[in-house]
N, C-alpha and C. Protein backbone atom coordinates (compact mmCIF):
# COMPACT_ATOMS: atom_id res chain seq x y z
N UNK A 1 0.84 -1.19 0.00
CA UNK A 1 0.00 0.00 0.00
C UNK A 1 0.89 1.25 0.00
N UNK A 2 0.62 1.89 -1.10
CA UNK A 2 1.17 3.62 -0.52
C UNK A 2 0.93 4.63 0.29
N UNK A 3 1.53 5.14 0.71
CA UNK A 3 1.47 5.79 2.11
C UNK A 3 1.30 7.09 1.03
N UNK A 4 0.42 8.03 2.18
CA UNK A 4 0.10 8.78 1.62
C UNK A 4 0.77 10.12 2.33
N UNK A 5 0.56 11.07 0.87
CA UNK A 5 1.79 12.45 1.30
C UNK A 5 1.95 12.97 2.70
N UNK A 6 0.41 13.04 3.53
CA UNK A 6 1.02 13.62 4.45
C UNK A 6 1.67 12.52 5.75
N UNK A 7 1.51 11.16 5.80
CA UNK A 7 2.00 10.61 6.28
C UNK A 7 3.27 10.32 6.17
N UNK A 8 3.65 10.51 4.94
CA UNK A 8 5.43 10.40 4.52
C UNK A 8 5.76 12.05 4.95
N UNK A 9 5.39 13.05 4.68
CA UNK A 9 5.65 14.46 5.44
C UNK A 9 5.71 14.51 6.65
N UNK A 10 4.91 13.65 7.13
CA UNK A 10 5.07 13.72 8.69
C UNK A 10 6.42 12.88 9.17
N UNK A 11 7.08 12.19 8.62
CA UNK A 11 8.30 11.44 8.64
C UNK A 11 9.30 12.10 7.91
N UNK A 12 8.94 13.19 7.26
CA UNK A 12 10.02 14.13 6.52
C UNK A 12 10.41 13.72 5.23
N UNK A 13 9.80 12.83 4.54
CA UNK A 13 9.99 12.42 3.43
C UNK A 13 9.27 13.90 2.44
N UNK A 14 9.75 15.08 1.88
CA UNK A 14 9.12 15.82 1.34
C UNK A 14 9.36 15.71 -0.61
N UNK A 15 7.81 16.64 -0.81
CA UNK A 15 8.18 16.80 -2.04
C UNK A 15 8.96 17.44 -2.96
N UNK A 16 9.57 17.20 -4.02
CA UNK A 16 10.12 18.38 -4.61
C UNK A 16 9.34 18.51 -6.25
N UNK A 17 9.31 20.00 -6.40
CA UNK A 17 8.47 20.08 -7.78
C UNK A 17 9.99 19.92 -9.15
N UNK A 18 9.46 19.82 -9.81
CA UNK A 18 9.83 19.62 -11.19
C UNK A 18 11.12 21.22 -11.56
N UNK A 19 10.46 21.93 -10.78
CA UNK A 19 10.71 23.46 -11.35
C UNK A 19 11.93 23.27 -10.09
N UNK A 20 11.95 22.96 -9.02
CA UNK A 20 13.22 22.95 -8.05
C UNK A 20 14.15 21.80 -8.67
N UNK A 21 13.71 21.36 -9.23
CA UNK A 21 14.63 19.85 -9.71
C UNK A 21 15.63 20.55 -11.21
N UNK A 22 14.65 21.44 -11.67
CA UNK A 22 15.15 21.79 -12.91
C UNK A 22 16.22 22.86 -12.61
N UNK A 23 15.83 23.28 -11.32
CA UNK A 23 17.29 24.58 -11.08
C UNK A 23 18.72 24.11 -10.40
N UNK A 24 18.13 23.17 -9.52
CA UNK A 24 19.21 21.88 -8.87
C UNK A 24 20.30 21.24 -10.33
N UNK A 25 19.49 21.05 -11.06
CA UNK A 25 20.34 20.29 -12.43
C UNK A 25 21.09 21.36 -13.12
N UNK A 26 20.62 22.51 -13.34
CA UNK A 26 21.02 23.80 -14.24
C UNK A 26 21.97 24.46 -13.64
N UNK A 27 21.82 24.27 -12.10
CA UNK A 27 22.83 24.91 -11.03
C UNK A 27 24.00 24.41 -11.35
N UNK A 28 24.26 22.88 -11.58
CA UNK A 28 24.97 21.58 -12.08
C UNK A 28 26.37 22.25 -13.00
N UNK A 29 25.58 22.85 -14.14
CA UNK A 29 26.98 23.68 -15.35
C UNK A 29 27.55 24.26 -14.84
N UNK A 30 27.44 24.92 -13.46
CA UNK A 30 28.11 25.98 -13.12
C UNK A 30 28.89 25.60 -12.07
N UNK A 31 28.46 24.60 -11.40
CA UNK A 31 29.29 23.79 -9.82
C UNK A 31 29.22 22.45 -10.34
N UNK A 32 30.23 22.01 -11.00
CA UNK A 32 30.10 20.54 -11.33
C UNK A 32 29.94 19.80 -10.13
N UNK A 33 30.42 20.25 -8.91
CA UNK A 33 30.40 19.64 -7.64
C UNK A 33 29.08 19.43 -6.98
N UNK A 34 28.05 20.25 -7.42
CA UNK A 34 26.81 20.25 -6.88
C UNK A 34 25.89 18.90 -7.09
N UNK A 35 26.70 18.13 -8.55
CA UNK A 35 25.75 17.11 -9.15
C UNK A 35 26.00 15.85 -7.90
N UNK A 36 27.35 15.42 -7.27
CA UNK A 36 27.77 15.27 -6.04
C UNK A 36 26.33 14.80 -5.13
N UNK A 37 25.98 15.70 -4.94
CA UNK A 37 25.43 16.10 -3.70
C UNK A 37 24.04 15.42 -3.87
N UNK A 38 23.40 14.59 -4.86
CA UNK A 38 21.90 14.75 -4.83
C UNK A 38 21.87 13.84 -5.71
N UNK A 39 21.27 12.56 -5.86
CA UNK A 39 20.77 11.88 -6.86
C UNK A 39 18.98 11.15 -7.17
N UNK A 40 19.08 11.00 -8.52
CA UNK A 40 17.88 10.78 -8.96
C UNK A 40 17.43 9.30 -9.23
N UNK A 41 16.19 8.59 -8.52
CA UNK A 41 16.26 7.36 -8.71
C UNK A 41 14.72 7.64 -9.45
N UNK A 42 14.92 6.70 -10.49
CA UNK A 42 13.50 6.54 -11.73
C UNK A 42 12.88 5.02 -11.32
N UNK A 43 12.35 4.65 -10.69
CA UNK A 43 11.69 3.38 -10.43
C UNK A 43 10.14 2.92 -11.61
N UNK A 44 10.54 3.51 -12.36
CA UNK A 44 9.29 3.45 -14.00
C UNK A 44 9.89 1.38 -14.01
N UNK A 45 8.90 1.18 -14.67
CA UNK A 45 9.00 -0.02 -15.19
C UNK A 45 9.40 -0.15 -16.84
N UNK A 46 8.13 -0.79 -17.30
CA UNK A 46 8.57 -0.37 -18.85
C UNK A 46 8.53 0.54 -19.59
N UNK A 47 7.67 1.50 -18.72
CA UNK A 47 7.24 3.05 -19.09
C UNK A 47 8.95 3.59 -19.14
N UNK A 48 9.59 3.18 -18.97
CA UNK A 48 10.97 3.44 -18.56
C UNK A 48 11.51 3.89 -20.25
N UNK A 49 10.78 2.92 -21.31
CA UNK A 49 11.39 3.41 -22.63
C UNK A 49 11.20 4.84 -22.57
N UNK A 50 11.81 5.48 -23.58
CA UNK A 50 11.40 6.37 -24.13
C UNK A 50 11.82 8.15 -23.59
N UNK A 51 12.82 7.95 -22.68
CA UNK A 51 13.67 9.36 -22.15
C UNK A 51 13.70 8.77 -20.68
N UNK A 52 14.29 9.99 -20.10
CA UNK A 52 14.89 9.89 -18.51
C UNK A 52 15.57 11.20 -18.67
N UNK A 53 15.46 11.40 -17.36
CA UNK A 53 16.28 12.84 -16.74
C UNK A 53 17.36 12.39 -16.29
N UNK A 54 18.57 13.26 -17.05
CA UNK A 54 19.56 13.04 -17.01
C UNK A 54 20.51 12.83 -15.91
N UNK A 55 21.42 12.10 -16.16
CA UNK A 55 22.08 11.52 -14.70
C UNK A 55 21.50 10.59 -13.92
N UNK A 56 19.71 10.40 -14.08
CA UNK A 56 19.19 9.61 -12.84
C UNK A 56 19.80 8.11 -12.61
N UNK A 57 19.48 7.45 -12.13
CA UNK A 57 19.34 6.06 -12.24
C UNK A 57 18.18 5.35 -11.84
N UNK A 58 18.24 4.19 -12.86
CA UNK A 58 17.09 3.73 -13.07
C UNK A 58 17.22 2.54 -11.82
N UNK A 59 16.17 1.90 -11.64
CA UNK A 59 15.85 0.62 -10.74
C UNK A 59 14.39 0.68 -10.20
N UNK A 60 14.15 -0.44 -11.49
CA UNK A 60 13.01 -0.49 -11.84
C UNK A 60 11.95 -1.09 -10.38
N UNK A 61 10.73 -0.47 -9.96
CA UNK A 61 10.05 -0.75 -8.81
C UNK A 61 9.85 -1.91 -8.74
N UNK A 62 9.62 -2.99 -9.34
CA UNK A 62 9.64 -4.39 -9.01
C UNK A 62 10.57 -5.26 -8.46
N UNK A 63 12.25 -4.43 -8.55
CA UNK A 63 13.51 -4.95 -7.81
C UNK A 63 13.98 -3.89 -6.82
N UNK A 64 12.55 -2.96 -6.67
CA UNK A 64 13.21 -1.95 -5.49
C UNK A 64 13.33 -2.05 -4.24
N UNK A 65 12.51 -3.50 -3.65
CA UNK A 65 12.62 -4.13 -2.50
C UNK A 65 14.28 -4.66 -2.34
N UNK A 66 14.45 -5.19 -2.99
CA UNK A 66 16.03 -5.95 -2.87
C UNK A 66 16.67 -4.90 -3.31
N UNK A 67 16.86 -4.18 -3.50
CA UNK A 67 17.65 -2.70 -3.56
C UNK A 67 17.74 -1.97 -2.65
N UNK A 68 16.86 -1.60 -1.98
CA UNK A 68 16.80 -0.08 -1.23
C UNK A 68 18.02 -0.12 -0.25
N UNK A 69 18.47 -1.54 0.55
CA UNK A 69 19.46 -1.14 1.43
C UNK A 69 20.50 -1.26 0.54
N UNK A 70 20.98 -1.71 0.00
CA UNK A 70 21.72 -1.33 -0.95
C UNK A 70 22.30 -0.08 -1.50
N UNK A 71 21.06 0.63 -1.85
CA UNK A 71 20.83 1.98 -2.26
C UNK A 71 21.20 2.88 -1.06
N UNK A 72 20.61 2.66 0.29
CA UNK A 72 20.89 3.62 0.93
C UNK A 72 22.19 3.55 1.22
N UNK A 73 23.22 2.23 1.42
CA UNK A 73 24.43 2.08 2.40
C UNK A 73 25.19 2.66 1.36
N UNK A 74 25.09 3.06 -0.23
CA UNK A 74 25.56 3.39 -0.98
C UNK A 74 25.82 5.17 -1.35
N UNK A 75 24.53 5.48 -1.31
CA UNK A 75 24.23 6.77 -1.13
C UNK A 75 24.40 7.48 0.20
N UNK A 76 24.80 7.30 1.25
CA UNK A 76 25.07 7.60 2.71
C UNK A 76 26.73 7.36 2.70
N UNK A 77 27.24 6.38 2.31
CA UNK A 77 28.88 6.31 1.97
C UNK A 77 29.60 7.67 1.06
N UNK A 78 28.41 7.78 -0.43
CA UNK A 78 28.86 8.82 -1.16
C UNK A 78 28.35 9.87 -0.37
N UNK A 79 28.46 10.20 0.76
CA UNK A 79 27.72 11.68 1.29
C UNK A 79 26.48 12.57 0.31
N UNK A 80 25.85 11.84 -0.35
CA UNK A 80 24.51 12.71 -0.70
C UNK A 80 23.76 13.71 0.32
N UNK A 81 23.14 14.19 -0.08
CA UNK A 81 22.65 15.26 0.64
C UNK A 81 21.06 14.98 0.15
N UNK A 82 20.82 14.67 -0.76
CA UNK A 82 19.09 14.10 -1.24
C UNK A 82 19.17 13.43 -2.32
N UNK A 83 18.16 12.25 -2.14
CA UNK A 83 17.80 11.75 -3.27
C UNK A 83 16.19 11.78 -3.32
N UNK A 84 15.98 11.89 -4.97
CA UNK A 84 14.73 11.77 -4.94
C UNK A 84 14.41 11.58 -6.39
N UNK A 85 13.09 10.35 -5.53
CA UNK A 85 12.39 9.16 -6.24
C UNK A 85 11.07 9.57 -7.12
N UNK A 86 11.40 8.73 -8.35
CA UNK A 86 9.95 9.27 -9.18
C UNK A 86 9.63 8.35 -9.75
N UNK A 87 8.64 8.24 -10.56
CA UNK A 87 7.88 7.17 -11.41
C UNK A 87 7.22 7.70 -12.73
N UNK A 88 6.12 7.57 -13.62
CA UNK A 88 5.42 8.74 -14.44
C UNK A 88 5.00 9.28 -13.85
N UNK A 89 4.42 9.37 -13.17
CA UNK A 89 3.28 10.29 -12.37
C UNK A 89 3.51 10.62 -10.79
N UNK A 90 4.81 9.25 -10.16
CA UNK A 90 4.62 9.77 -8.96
C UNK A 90 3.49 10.08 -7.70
N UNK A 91 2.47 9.13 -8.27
CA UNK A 91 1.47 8.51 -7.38
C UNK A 91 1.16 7.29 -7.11
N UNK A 92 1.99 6.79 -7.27
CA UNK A 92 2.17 5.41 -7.12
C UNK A 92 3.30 4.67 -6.49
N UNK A 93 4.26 4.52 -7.69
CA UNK A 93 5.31 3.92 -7.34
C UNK A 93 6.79 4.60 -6.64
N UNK A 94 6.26 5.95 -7.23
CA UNK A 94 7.58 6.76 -6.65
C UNK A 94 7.79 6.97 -5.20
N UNK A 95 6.37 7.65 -4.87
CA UNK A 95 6.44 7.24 -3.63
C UNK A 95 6.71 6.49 -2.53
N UNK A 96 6.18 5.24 -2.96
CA UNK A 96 6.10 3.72 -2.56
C UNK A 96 7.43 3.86 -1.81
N UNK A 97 8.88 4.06 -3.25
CA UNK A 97 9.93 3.35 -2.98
C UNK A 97 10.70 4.43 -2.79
N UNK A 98 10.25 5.75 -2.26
CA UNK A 98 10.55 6.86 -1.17
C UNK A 98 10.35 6.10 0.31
N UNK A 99 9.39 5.95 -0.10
CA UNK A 99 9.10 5.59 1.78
C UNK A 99 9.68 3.89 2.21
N UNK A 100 9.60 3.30 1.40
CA UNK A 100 10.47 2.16 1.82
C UNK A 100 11.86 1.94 1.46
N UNK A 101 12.58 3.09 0.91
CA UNK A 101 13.91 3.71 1.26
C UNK A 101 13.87 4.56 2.47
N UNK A 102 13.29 5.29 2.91
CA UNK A 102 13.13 6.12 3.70
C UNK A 102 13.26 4.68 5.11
N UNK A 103 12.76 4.02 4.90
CA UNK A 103 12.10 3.29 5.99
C UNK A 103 13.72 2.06 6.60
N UNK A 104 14.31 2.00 5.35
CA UNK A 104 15.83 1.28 5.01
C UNK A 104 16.74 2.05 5.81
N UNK A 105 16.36 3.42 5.60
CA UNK A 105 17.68 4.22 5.61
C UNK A 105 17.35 4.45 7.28
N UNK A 106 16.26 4.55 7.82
CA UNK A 106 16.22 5.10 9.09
C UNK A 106 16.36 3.65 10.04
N UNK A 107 16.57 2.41 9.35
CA UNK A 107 16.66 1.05 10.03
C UNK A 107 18.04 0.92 10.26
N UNK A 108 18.73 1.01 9.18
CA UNK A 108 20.08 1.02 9.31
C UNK A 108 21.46 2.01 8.98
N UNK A 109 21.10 3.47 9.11
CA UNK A 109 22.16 4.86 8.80
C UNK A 109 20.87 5.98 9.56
N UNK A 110 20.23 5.72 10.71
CA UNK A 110 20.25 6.66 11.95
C UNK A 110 20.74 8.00 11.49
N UNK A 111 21.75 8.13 11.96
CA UNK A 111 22.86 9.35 11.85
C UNK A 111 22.99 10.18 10.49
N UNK A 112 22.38 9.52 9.40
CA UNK A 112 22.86 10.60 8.30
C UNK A 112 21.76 11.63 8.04
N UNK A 113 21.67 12.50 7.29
CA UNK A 113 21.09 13.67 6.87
C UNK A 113 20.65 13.96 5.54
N UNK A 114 20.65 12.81 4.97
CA UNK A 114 20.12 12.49 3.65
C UNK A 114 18.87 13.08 3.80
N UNK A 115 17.92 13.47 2.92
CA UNK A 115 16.64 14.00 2.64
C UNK A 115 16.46 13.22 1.34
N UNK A 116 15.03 12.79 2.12
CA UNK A 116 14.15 11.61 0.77
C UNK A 116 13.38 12.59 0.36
N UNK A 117 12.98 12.52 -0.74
CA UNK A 117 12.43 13.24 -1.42
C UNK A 117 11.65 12.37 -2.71
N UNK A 118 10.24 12.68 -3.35
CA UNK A 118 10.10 12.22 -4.36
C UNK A 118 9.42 13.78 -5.34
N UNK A 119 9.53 13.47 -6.90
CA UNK A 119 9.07 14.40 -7.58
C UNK A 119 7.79 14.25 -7.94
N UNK A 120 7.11 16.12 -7.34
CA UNK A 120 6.11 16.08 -7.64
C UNK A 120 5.49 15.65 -9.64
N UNK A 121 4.92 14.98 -9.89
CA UNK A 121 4.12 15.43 -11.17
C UNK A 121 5.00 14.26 -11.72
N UNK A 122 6.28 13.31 -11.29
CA UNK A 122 6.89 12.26 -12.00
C UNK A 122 7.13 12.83 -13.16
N UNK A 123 7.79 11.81 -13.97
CA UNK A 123 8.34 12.04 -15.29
C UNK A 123 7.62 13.13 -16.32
N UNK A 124 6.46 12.42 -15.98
CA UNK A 124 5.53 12.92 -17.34
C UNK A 124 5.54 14.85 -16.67
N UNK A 125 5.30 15.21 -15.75
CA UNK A 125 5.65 16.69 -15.47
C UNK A 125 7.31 16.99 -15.50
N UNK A 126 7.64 16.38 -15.81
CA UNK A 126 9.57 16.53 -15.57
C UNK A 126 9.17 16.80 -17.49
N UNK A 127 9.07 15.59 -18.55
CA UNK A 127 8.89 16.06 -19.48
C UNK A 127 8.39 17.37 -20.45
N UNK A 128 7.07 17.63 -19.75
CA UNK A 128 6.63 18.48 -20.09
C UNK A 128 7.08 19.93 -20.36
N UNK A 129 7.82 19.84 -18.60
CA UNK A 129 8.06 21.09 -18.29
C UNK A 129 9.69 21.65 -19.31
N UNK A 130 10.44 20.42 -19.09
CA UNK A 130 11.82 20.73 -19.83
C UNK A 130 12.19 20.16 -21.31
N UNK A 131 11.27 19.41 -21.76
CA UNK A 131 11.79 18.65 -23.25
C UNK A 131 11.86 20.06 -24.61
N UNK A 132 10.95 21.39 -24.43
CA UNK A 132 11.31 22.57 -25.32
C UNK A 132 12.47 23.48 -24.39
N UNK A 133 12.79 23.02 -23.29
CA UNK A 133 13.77 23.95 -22.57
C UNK A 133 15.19 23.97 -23.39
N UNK A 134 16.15 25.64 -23.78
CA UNK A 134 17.23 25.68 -24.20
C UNK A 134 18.21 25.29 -24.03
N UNK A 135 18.14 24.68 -22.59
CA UNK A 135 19.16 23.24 -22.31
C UNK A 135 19.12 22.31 -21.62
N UNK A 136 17.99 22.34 -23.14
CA UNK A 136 17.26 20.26 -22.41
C UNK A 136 18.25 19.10 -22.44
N UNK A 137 19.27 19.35 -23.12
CA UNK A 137 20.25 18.79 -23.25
C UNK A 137 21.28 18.21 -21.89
N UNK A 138 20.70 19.14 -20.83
CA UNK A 138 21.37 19.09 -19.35
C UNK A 138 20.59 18.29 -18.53
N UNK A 139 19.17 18.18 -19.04
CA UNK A 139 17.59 17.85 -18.16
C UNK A 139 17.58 16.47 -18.38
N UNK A 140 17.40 16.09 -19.88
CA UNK A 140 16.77 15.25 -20.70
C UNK A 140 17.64 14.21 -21.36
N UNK A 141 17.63 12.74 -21.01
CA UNK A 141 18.20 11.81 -22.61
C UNK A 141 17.42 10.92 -22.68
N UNK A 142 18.00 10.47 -23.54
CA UNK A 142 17.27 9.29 -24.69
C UNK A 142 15.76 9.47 -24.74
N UNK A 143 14.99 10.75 -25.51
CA UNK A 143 13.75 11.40 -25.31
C UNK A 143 13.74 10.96 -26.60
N UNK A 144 12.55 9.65 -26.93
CA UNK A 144 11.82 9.37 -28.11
C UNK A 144 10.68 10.04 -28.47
N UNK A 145 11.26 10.55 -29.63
CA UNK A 145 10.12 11.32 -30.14
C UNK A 145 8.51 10.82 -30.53
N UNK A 146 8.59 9.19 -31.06
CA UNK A 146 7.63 8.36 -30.86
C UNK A 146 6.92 8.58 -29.69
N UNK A 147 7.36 8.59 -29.11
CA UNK A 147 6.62 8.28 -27.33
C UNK A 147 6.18 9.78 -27.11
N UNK A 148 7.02 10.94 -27.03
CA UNK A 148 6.59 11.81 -26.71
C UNK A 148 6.75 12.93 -27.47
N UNK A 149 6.66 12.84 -28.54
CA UNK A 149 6.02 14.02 -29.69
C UNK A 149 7.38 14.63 -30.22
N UNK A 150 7.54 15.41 -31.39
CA UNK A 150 8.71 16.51 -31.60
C UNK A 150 8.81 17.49 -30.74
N UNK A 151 9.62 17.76 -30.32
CA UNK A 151 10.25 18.71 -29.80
C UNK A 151 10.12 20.14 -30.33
């Protein structure tokens, strides 16, 4: 079952919009060091063809159970500062595997200061908002035009 926003808020799992994600990445050209600090996990399944925001990594929600500690002892070693989880839409699955990372990370790394986070509006608002942007090129790869229109 997914837990719902304000129950993951109340555990500090918060949201981030599309438009903070897009200045976090853009910030990126200018502090290569900043990219460091924050990573992106895409838990899409097969919806997974067809683009991704750049840099993320993928791990697809059906192997995100046998992942997450993984994920966290990994991301807490590299000193991240936030990661955050999306899906298409981010009412579903992104969440999900926010909060049962969230739930990993507070079982076994206590002490760190990581911030879970998932994106509001998922992919399909990540698309929208940046695939005509002048450097979608920083945002955006492998964006099929099949799937999601010319540019």
């Amino acid at each position: 079952q997914t837990p719902t926003v304000a129950s993951m808020s109340a555990k500090g799992i918060k949201q981030i919009s599309a438009e903070e994600l897009e200045k976090m990445i853009l910030a990126c050209e200018k502090d290569t060091k900043a990219r460091e600090k924050f990573d992106v996990i895409d838990v899409r399944d097969e919806d997974y063809a067809g683009g991704h925001i750049k840099g993320s990594v993928h791990i697809p929600s059906h192997k995100f159970e046998d992942e997450a500690a993984k994920l966290a002892k990994n991301l807490v070693e590299k000193k991240k500062k936030m990661v955050i989880f999306h899906c298409m839409y981010s009412q579903q699955r992104g969440p999900k595997c926010a909060y049962r990372f969230y739930q990993s990370l507070n079982k076994n790394h206590k002490d760190t200061d990581l911030q879970v986070c998932f994106l509001t509006g998922g992919f399909r608002g990540w698309i929208y908002l940046t695939r005509k942007h002048k450097k979608k090129e920083l945002l955006l790869e492998s964006v099929s035009e099949r799937v999601w229109g010319s540019s």
